[in-house]
N, C-alpha and C. Protein backbone atom coordinates (compact mmCIF):
# COMPACT_ATOMS: atom_id res chain seq x y z
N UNK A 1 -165.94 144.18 -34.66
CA UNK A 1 -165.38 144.88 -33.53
C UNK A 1 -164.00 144.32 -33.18
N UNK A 2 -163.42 143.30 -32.89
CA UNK A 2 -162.42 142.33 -33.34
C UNK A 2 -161.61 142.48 -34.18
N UNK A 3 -161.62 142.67 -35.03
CA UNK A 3 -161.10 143.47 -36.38
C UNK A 3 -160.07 145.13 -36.10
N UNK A 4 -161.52 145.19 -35.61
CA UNK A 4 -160.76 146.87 -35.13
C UNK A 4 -159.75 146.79 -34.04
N UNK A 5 -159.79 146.46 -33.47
CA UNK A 5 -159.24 145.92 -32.19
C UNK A 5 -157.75 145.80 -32.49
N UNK A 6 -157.86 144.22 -33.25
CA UNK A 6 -156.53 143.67 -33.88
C UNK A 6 -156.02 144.30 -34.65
N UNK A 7 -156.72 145.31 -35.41
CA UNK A 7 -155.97 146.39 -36.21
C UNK A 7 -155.39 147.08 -35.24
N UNK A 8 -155.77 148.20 -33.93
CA UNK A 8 -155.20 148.69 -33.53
C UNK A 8 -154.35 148.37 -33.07
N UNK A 9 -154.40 147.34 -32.25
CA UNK A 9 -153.15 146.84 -31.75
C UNK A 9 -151.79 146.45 -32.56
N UNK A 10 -152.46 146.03 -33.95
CA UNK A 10 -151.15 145.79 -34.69
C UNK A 10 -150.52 147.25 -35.07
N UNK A 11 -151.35 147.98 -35.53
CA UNK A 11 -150.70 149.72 -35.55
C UNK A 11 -150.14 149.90 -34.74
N UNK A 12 -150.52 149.61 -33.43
CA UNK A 12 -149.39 150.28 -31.78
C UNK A 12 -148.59 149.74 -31.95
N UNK A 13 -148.48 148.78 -32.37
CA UNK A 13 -146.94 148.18 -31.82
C UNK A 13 -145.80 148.22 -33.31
N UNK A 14 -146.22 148.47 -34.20
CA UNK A 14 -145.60 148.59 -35.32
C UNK A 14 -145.19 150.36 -34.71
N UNK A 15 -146.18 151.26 -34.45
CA UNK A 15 -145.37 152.50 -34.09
C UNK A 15 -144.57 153.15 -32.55
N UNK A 16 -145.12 151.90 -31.39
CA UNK A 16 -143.86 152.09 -30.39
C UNK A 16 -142.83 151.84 -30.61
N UNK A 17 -141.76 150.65 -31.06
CA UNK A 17 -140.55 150.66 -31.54
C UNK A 17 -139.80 152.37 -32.09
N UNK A 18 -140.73 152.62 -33.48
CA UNK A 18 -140.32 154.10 -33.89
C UNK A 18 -140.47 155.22 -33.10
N UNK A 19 -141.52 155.29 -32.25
CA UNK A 19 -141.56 156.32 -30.99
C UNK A 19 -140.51 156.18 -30.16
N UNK A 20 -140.50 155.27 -30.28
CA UNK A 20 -139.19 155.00 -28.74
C UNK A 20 -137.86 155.44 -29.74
N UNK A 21 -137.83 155.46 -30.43
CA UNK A 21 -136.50 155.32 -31.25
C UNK A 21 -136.08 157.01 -31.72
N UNK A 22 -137.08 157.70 -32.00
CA UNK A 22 -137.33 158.91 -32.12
C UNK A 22 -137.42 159.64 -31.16
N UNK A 23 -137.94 159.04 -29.79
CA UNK A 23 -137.03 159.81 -28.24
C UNK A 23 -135.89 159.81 -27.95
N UNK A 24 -135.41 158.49 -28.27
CA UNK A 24 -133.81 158.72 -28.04
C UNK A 24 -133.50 159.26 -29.08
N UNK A 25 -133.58 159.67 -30.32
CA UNK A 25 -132.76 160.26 -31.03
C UNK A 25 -132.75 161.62 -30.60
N UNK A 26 -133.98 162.15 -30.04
CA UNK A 26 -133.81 163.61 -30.02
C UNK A 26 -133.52 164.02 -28.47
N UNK A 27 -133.58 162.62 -27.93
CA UNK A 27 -132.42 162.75 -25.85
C UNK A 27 -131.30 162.98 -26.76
N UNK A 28 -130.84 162.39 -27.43
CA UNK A 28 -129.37 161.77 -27.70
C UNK A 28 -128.56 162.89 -28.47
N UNK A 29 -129.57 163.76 -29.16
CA UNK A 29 -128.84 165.06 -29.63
C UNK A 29 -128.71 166.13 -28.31
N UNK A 30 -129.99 166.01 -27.24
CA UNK A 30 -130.11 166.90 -26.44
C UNK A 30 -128.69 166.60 -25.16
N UNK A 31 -128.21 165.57 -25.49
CA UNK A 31 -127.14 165.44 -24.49
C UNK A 31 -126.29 165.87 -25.77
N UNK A 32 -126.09 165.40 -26.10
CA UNK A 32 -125.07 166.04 -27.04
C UNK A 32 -124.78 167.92 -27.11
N UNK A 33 -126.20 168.26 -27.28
CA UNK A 33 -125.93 170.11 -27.07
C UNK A 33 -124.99 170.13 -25.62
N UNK A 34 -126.07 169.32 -24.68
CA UNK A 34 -125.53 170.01 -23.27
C UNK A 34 -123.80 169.86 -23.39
N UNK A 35 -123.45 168.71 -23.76
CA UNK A 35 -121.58 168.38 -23.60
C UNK A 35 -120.77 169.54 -24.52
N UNK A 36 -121.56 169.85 -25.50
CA UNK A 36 -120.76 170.54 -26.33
C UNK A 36 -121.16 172.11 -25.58
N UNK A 37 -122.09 172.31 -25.18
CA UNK A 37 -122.21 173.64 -24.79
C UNK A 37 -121.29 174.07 -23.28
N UNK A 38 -120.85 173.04 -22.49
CA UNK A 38 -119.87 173.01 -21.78
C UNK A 38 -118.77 172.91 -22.17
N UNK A 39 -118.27 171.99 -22.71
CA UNK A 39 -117.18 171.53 -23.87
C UNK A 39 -116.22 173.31 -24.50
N UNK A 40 -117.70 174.06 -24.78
CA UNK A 40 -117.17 175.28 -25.36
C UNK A 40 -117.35 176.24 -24.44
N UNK A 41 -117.82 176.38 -23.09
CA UNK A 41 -117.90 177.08 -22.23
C UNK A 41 -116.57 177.32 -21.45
N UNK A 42 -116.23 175.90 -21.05
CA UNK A 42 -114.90 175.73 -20.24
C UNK A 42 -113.64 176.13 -21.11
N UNK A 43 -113.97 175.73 -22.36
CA UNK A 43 -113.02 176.16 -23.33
C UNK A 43 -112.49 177.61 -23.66
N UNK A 44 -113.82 178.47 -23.70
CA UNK A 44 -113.69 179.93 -23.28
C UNK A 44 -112.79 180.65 -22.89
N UNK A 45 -113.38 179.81 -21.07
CA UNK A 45 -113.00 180.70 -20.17
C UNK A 45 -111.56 180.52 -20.33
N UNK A 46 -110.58 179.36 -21.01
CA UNK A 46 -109.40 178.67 -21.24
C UNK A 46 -108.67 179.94 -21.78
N UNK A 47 -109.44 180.01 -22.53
CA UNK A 47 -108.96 180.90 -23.76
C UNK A 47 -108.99 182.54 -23.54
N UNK A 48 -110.03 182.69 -22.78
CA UNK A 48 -110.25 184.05 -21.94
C UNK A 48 -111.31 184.70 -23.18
N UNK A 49 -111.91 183.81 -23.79
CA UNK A 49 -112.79 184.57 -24.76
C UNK A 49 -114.09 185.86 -24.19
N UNK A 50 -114.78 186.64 -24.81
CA UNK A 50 -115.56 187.73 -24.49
C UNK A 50 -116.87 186.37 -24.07
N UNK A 51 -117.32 187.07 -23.23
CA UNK A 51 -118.68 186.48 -22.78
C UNK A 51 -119.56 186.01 -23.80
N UNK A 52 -119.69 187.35 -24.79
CA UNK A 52 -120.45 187.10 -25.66
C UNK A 52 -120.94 186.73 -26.82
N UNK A 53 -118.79 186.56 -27.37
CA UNK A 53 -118.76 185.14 -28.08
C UNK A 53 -119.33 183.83 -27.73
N UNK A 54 -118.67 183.71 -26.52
CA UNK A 54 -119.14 182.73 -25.79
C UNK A 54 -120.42 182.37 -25.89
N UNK A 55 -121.09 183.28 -25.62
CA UNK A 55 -123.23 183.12 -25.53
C UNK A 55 -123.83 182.73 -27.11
N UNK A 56 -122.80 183.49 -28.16
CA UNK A 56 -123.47 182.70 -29.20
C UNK A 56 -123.01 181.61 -29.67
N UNK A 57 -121.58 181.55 -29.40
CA UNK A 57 -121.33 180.22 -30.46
C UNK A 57 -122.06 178.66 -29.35
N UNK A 58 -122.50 178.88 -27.80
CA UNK A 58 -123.34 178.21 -27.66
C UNK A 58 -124.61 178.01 -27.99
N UNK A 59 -125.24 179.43 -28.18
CA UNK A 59 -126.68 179.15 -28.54
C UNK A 59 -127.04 178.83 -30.36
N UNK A 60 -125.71 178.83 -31.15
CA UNK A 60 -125.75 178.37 -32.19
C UNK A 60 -125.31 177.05 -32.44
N UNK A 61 -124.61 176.36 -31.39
CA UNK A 61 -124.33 175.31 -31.85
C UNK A 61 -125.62 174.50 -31.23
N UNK A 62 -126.26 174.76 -30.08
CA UNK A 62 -127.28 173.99 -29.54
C UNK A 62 -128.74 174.17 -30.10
N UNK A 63 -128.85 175.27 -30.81
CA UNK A 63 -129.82 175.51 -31.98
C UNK A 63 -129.37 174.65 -32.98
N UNK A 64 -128.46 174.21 -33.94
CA UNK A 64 -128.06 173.56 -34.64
C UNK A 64 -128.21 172.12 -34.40
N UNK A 65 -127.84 171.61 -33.36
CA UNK A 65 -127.88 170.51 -32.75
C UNK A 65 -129.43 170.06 -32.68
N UNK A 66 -130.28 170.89 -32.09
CA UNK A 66 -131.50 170.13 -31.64
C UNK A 66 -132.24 170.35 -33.07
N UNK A 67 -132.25 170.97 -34.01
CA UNK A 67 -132.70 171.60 -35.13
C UNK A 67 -132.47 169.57 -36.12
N UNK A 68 -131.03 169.14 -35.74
CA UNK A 68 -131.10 168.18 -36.49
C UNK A 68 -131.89 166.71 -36.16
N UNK A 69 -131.44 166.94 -34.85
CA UNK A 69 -132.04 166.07 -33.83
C UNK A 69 -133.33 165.65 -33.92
N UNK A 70 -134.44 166.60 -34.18
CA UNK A 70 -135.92 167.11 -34.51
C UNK A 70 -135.85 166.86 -35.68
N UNK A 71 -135.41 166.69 -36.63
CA UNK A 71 -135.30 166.04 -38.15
C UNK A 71 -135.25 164.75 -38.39
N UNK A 72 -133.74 164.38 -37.36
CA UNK A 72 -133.75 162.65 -37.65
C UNK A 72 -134.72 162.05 -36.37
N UNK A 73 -135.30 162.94 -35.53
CA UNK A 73 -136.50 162.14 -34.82
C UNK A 73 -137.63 162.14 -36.22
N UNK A 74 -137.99 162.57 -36.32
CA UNK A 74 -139.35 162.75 -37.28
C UNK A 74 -138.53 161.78 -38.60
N UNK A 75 -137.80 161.76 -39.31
CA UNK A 75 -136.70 160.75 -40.37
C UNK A 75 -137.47 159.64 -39.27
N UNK A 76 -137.15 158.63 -38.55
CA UNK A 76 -137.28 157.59 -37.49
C UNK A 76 -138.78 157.42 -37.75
N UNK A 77 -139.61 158.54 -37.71
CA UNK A 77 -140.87 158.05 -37.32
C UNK A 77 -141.79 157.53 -38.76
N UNK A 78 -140.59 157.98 -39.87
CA UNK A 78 -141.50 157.37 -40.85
C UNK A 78 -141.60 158.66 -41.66
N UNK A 79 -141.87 159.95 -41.46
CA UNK A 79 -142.36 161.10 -41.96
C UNK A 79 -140.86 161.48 -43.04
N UNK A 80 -141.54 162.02 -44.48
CA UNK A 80 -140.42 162.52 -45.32
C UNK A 80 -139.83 164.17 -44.58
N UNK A 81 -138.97 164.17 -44.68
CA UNK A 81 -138.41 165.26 -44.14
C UNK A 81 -137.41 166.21 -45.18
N UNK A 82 -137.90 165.49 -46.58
CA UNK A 82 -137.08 166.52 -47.59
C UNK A 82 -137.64 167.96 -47.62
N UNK A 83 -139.04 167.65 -47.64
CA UNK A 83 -139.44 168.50 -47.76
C UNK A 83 -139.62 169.97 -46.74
N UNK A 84 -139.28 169.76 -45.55
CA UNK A 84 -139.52 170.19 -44.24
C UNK A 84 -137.52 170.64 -44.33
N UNK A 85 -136.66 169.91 -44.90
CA UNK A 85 -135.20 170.49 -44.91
C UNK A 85 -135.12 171.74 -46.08
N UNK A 86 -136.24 171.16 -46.92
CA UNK A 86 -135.99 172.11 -48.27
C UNK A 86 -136.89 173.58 -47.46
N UNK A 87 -137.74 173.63 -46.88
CA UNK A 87 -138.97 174.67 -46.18
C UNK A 87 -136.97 175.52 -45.25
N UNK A 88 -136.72 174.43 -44.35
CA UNK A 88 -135.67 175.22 -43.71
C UNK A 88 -134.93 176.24 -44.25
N UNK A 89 -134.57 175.35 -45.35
CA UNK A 89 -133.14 175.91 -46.13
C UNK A 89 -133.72 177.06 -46.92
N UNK A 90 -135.08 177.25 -47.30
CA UNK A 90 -135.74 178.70 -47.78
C UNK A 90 -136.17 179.88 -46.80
N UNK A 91 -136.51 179.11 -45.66
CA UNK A 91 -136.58 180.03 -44.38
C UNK A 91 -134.95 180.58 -44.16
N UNK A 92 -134.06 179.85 -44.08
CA UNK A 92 -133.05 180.38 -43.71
C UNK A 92 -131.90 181.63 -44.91
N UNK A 93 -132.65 180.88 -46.12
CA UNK A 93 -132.27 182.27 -47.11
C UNK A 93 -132.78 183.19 -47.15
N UNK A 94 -134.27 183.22 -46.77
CA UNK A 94 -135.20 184.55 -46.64
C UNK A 94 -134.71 185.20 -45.35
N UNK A 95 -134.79 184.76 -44.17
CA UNK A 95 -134.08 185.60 -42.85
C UNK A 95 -132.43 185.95 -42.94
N UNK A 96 -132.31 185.14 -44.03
CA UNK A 96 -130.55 185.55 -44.34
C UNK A 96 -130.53 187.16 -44.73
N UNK A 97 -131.25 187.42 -45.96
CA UNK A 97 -131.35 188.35 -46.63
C UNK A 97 -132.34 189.30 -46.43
N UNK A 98 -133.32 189.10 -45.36
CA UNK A 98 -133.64 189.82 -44.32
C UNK A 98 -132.88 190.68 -43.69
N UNK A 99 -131.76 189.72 -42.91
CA UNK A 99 -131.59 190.35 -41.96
C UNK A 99 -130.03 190.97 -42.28
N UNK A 100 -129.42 191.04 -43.55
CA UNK A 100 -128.41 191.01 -43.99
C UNK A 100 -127.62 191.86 -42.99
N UNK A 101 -128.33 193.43 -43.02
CA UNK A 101 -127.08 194.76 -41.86
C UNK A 101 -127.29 193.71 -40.97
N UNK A 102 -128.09 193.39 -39.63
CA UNK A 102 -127.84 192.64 -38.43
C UNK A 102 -126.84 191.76 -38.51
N UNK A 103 -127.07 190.76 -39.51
CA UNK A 103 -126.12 189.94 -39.43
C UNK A 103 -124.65 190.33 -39.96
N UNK A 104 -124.80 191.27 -40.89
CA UNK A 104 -123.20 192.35 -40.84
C UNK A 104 -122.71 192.68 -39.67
N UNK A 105 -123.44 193.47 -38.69
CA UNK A 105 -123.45 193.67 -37.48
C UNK A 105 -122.65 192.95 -36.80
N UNK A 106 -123.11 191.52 -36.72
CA UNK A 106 -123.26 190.85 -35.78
C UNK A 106 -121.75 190.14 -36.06
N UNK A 107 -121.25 189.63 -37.30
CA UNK A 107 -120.42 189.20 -37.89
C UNK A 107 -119.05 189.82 -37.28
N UNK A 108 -119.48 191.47 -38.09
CA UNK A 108 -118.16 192.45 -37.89
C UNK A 108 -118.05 192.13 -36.11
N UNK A 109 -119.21 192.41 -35.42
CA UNK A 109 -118.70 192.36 -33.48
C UNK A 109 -117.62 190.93 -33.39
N UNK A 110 -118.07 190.04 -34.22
CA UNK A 110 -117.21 188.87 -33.69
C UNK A 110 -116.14 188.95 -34.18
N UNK A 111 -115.97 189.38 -35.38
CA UNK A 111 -114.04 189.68 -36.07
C UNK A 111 -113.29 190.61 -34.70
N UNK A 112 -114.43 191.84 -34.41
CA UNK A 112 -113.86 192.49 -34.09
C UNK A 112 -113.50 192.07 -32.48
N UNK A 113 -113.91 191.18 -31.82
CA UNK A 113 -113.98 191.24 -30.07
C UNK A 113 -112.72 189.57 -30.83
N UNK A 114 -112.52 189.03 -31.76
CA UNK A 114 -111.28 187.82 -32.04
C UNK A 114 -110.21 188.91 -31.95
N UNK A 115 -110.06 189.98 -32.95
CA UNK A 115 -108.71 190.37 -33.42
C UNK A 115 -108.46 191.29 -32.66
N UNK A 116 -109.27 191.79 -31.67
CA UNK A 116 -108.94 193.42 -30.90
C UNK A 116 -108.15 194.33 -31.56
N UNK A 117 -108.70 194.96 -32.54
CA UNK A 117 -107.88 196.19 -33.46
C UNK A 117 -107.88 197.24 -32.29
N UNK A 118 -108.92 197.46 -30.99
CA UNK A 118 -108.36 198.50 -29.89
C UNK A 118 -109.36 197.47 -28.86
N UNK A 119 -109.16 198.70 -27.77
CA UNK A 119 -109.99 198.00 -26.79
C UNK A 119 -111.25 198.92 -25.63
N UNK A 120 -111.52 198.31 -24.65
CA UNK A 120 -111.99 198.94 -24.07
C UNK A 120 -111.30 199.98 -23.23
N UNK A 121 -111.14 200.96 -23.11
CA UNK A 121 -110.48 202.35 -22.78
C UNK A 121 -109.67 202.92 -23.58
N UNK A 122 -109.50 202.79 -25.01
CA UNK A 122 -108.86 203.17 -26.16
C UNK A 122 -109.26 204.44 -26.39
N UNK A 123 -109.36 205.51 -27.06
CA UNK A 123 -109.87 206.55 -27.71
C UNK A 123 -109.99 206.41 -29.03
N UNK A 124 -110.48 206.54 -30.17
CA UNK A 124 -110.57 206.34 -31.41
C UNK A 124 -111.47 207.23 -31.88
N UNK A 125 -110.98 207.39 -33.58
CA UNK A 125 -111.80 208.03 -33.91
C UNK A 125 -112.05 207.56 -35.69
N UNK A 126 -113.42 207.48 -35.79
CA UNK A 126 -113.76 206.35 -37.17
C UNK A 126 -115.33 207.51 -37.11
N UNK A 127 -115.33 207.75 -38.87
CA UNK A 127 -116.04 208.61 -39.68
C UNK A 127 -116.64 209.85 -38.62
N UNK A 128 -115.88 210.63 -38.55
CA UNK A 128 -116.28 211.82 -37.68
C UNK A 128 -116.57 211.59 -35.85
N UNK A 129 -116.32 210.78 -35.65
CA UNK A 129 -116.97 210.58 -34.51
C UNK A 129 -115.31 210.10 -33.51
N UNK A 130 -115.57 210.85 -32.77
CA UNK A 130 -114.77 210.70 -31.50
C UNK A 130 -114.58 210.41 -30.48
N UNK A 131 -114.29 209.42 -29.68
CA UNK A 131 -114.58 208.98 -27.82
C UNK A 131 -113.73 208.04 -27.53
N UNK A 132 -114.13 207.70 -26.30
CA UNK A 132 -113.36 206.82 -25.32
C UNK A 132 -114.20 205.25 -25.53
N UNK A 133 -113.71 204.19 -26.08
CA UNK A 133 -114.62 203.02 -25.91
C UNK A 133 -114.93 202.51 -24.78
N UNK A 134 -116.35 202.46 -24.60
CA UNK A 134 -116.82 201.91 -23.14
C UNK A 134 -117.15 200.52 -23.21
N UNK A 135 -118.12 200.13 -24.32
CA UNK A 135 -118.07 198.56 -24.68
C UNK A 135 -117.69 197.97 -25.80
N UNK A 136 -117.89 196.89 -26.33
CA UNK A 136 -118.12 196.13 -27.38
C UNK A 136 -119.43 195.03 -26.98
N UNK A 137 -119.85 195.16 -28.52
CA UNK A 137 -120.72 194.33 -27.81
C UNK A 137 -120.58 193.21 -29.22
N UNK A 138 -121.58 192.60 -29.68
CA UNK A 138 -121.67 192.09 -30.96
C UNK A 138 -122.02 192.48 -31.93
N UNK A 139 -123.34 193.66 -31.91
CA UNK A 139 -123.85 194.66 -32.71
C UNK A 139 -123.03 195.70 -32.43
N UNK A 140 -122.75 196.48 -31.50
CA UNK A 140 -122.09 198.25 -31.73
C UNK A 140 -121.35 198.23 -30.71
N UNK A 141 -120.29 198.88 -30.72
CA UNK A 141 -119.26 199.62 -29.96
C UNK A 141 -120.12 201.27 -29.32
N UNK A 142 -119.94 201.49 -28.20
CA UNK A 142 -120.40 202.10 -27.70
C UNK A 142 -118.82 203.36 -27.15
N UNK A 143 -119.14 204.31 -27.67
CA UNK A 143 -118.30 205.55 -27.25
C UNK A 143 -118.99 206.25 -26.40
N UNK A 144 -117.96 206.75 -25.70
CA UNK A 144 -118.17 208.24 -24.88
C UNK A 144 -117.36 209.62 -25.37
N UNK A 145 -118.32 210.24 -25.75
CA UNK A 145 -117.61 211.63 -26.23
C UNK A 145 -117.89 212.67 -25.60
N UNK A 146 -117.08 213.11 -24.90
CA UNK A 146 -117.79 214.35 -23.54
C UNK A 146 -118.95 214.36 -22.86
N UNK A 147 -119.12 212.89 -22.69
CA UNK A 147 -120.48 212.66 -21.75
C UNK A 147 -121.35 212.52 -22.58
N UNK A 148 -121.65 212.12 -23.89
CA UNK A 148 -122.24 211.44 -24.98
C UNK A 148 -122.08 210.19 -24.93
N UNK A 149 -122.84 209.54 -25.45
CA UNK A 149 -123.24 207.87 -25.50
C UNK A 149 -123.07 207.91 -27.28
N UNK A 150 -122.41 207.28 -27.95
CA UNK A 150 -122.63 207.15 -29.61
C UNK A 150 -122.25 205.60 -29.24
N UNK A 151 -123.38 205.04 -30.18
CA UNK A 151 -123.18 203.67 -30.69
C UNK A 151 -122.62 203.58 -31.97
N UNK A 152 -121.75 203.02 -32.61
CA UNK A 152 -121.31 202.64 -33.79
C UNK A 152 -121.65 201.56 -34.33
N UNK A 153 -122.40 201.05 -35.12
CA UNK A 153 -122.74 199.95 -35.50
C UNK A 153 -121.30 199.09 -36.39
N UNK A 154 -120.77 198.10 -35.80
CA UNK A 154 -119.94 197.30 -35.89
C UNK A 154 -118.92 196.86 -37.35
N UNK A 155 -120.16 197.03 -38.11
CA UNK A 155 -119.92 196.86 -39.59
C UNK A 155 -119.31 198.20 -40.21
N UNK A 156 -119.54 199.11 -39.42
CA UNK A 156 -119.15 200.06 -39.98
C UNK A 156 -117.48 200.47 -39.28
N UNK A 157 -117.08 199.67 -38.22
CA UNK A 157 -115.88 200.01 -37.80
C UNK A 157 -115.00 199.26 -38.22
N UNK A 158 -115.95 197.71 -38.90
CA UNK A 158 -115.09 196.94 -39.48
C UNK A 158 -114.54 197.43 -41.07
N UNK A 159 -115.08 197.97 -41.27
CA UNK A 159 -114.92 198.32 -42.92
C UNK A 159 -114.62 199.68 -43.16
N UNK A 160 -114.68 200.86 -41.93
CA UNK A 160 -114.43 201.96 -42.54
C UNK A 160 -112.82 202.41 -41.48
N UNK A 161 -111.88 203.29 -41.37
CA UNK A 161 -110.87 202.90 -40.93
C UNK A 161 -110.86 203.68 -40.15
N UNK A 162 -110.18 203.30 -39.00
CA UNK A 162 -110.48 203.40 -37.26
C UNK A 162 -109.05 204.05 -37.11
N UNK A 163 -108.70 205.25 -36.19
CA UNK A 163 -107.64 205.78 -36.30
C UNK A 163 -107.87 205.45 -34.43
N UNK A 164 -106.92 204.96 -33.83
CA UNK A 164 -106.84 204.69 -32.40
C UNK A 164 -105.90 205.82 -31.52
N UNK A 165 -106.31 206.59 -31.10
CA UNK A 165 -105.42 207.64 -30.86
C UNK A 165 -104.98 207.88 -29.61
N UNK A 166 -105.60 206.77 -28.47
CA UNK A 166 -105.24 206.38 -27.31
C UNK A 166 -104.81 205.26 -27.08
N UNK A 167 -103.56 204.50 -26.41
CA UNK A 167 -103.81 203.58 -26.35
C UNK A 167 -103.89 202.97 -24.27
N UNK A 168 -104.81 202.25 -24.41
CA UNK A 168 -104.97 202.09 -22.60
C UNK A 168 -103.87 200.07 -22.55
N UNK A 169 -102.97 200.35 -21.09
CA UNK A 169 -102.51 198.61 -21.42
C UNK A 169 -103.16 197.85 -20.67
């Protein structure tokens, strides 16, 4: 009974050091998101960027961040983690190529809300379709055409050619 005992105790204390060490690693990334997710917030507004650049390149860098964080905690605790980076890096080619149009989508909204080829109150007209731009978003540009709602999916305004036939200043 003694035995067991002194075993456990020698196990605890051989794995608090690494527990403790593996909390701060993954506080220590989690402060890290928060600075950088301000860091690029304030920076933004500096810059006068769209909101919703803004919303992702935070929620991608703080996904990124805690994603590693949660790696080199578990690295700390002893656990191999090749294998669990190699699982990632196949998850992330399968939802890559999943999600390929979305992330076309999503891509083209951000070229397009950096370079402003028109804007919001522009008129344009790209593959048959005609209106007044009401939004941008990251996925689709949203027209009004005589009291019609048409969404344009993003990728397609990036790549097919946009004739701007209003311009608003």
């Amino acid at each position: 009974m003694e035995n067991i005992i002194q075993m456990l105790l020698e196990g605890t204390t051989l794995w608090i050091p690494r527990v403790g060490g593996a909390v701060l690693i993954f506080v220590a990334f989690f402060i890290i998101s928060k600075i950088i997710k301000n860091a690029i917030t304030k920076g933004s507004e500096r810059l006068k960027l769209n909101s919703n650049l803004t919303s992702l390149f935070v929620r991608i860098s703080s996904v990124t961040l805690l994603i590693f964080g949660f790696v080199s905690a578990l690295g700390t605790l002893g656990i191999n983690v090749s294998a669990l980076v190699a699982g990632l890096g196949l998850t992330g080619f399968a939802l890559g190529f999943a999600l390929k149009d979305t992330i076309s989508n999503l891509l083209s909204g951000v070229l397009i809300l950096l370079y402003k080829p028109f804007k919001i109150g522009n008129t344009i007209k790209i593959a048959g379709y005609q209106g007044d731009v009401v939004s941008i978003d990251l996925r689709y540009t949203e027209l009004n055409s005589d009291g019609n709602k048409i969404l344009i999916p993003n990728s397609k305004l990036f790549t097919d050619p946009i004739t701007v036939l209003q311009l608003e200043d």
